[in-house]
C-alpha atoms as a PDB file:
ATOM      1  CA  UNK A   1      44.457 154.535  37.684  1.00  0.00           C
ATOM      2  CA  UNK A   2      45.586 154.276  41.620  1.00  0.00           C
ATOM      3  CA  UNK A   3      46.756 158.348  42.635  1.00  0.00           C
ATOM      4  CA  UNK A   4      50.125 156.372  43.512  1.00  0.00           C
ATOM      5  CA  UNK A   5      50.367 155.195  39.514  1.00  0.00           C
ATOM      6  CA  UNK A   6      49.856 158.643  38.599  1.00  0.00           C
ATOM      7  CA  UNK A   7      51.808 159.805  40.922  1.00  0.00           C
ATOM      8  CA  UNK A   8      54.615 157.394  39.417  1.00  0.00           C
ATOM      9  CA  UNK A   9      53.898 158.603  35.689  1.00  0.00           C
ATOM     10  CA  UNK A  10      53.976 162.412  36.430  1.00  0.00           C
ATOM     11  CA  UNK A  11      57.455 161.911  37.962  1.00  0.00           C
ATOM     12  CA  UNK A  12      58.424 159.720  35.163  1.00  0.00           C
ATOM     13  CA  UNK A  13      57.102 162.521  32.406  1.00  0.00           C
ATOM     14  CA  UNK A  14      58.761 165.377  34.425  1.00  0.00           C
ATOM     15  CA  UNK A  15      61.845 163.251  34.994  1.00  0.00           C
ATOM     16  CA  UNK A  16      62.196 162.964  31.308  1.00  0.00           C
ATOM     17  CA  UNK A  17      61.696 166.736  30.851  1.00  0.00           C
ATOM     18  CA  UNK A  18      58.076 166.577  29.319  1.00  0.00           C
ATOM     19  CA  UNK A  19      56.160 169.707  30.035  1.00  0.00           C
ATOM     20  CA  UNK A  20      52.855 169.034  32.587  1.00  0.00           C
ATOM     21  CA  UNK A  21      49.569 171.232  33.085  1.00  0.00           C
ATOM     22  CA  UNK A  22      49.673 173.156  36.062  1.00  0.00           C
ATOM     23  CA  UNK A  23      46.427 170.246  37.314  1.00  0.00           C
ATOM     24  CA  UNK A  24      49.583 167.795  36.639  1.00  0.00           C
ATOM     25  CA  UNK A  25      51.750 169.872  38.526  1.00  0.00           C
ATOM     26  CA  UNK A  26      49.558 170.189  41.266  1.00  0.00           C
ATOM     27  CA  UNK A  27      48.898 166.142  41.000  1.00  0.00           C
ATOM     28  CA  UNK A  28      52.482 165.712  41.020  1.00  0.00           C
ATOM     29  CA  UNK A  29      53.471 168.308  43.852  1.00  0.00           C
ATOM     30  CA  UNK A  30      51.099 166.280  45.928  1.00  0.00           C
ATOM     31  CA  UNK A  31      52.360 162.619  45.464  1.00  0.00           C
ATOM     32  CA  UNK A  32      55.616 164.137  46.494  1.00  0.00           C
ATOM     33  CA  UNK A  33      54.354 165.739  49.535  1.00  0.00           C
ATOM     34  CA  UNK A  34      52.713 161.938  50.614  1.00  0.00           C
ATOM     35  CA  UNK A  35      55.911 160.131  49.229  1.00  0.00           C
ATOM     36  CA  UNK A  36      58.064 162.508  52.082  1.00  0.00           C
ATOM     37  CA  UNK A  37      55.204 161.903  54.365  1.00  0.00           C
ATOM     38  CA  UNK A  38      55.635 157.918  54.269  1.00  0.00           C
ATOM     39  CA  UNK A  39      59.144 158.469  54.316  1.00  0.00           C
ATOM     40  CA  UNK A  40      59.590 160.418  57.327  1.00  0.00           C
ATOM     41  CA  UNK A  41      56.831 158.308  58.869  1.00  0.00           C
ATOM     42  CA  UNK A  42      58.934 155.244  58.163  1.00  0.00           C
ATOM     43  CA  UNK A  43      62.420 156.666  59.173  1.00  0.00           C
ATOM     44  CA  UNK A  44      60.581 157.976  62.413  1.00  0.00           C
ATOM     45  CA  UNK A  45      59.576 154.491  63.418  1.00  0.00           C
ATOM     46  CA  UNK A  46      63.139 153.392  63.087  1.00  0.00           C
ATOM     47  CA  UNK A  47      64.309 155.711  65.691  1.00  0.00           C
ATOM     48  CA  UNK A  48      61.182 154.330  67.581  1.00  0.00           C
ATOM     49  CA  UNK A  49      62.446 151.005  67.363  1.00  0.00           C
ATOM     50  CA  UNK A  50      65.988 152.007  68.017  1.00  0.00           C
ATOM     51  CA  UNK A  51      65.028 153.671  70.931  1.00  0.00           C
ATOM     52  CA  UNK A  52      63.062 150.612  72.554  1.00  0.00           C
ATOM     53  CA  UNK A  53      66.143 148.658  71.943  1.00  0.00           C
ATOM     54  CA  UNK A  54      68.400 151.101  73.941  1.00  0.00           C
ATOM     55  CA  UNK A  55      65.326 151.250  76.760  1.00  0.00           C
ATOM     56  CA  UNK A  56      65.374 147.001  77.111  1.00  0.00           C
ATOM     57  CA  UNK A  57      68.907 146.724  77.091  1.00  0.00           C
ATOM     58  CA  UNK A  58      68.959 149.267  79.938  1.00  0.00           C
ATOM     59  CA  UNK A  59      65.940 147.880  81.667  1.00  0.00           C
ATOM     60  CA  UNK A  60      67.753 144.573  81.157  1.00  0.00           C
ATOM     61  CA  UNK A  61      71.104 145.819  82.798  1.00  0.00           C
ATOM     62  CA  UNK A  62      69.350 147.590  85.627  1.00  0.00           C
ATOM     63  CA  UNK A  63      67.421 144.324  86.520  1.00  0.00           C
ATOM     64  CA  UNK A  64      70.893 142.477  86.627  1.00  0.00           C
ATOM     65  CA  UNK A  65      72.198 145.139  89.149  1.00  0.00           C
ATOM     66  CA  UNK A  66      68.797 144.832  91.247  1.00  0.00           C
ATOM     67  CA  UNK A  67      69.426 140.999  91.297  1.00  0.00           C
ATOM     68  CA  UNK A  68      73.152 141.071  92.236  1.00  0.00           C
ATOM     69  CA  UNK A  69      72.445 143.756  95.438  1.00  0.00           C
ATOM     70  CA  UNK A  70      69.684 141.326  96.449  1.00  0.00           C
ATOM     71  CA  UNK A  71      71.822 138.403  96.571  1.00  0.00           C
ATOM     72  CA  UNK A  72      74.442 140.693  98.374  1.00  0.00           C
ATOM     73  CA  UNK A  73      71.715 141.872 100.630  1.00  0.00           C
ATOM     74  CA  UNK A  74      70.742 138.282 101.206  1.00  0.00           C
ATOM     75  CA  UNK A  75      74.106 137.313 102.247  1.00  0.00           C
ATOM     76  CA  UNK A  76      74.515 140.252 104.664  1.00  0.00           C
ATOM     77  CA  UNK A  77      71.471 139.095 106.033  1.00  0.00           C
ATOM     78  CA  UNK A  78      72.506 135.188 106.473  1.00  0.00           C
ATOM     79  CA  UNK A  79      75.966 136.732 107.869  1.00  0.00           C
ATOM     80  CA  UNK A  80      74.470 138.985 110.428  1.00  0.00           C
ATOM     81  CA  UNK A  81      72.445 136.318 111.792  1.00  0.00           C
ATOM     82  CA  UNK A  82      75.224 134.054 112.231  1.00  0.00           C
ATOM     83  CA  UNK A  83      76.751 136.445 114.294  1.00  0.00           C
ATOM     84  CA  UNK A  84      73.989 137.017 116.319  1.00  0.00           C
ATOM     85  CA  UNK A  85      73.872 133.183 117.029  1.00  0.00           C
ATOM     86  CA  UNK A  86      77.773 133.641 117.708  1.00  0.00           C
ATOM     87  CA  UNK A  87      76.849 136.584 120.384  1.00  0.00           C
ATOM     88  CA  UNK A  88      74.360 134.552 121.959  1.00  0.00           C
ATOM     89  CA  UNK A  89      76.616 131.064 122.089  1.00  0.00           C
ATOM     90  CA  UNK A  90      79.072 133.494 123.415  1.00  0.00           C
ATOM     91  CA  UNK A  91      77.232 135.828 126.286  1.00  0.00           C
ATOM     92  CA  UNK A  92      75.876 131.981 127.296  1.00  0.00           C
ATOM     93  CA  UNK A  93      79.486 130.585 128.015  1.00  0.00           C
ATOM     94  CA  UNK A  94      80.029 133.814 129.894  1.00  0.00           C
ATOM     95  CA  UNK A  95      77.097 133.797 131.828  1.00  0.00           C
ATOM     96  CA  UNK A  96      78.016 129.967 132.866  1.00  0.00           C
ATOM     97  CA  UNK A  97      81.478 130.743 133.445  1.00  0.00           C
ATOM     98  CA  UNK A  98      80.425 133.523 135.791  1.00  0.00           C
ATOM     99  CA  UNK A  99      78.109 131.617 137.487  1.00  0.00           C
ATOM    100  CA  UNK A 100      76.344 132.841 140.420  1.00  0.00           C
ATOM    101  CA  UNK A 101      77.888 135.446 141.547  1.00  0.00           C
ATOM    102  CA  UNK A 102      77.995 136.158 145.849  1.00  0.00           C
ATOM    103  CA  UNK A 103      76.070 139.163 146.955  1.00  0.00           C
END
């Protein structure tokens, strides 16, 4: 017999109110220590889980933000060098309209 069948009858014959040795006592005491050990074990890897879940969906939203202030960055960048081609177009039309000036 597996420890986790006896295990199963002590708690069944204690259950029903039939007296045990202290040896089945003992027996018993300790399949209900590992039966709380499994459990806590069990419900501990749940929060595990739970917690990876809440860490990707984070991860997830922070790598949205990082993309959108690229593409913002990106388009800063493309605007400010339009303008710079705008300066330039526009100190050239001065300097012709200028033109030499007399010393």
């Amino acid at each position: 017999m597996t420890p986790e069948d006896l295990g199963k009858l002590l708690h069944d014959k204690a259950t029903r109110g039939a007296p045990l040795t202290s040896e089945e006592s003992a027996l018993l005491a300790e399949w209900y220590r590992q039966q709380d050990a499994a459990e806590t074990q069990s419900l501990t890897r749940a929060q595990d889980d739970s917690a990876v879940v809440a860490l990707r969906a984070q991860l997830s939203q922070t790598l949205d933000q990082l993309k959108t202030a690229a593409q913002e960055i990106q388009a800063l960048a493309n605007g400010n060098e339009k303008l710079r081609e705008e300066i330039a177009a526009l100190r050239e039309r001065v300097a012709r309209r200028l033109g030499p000036q007399p010393a």
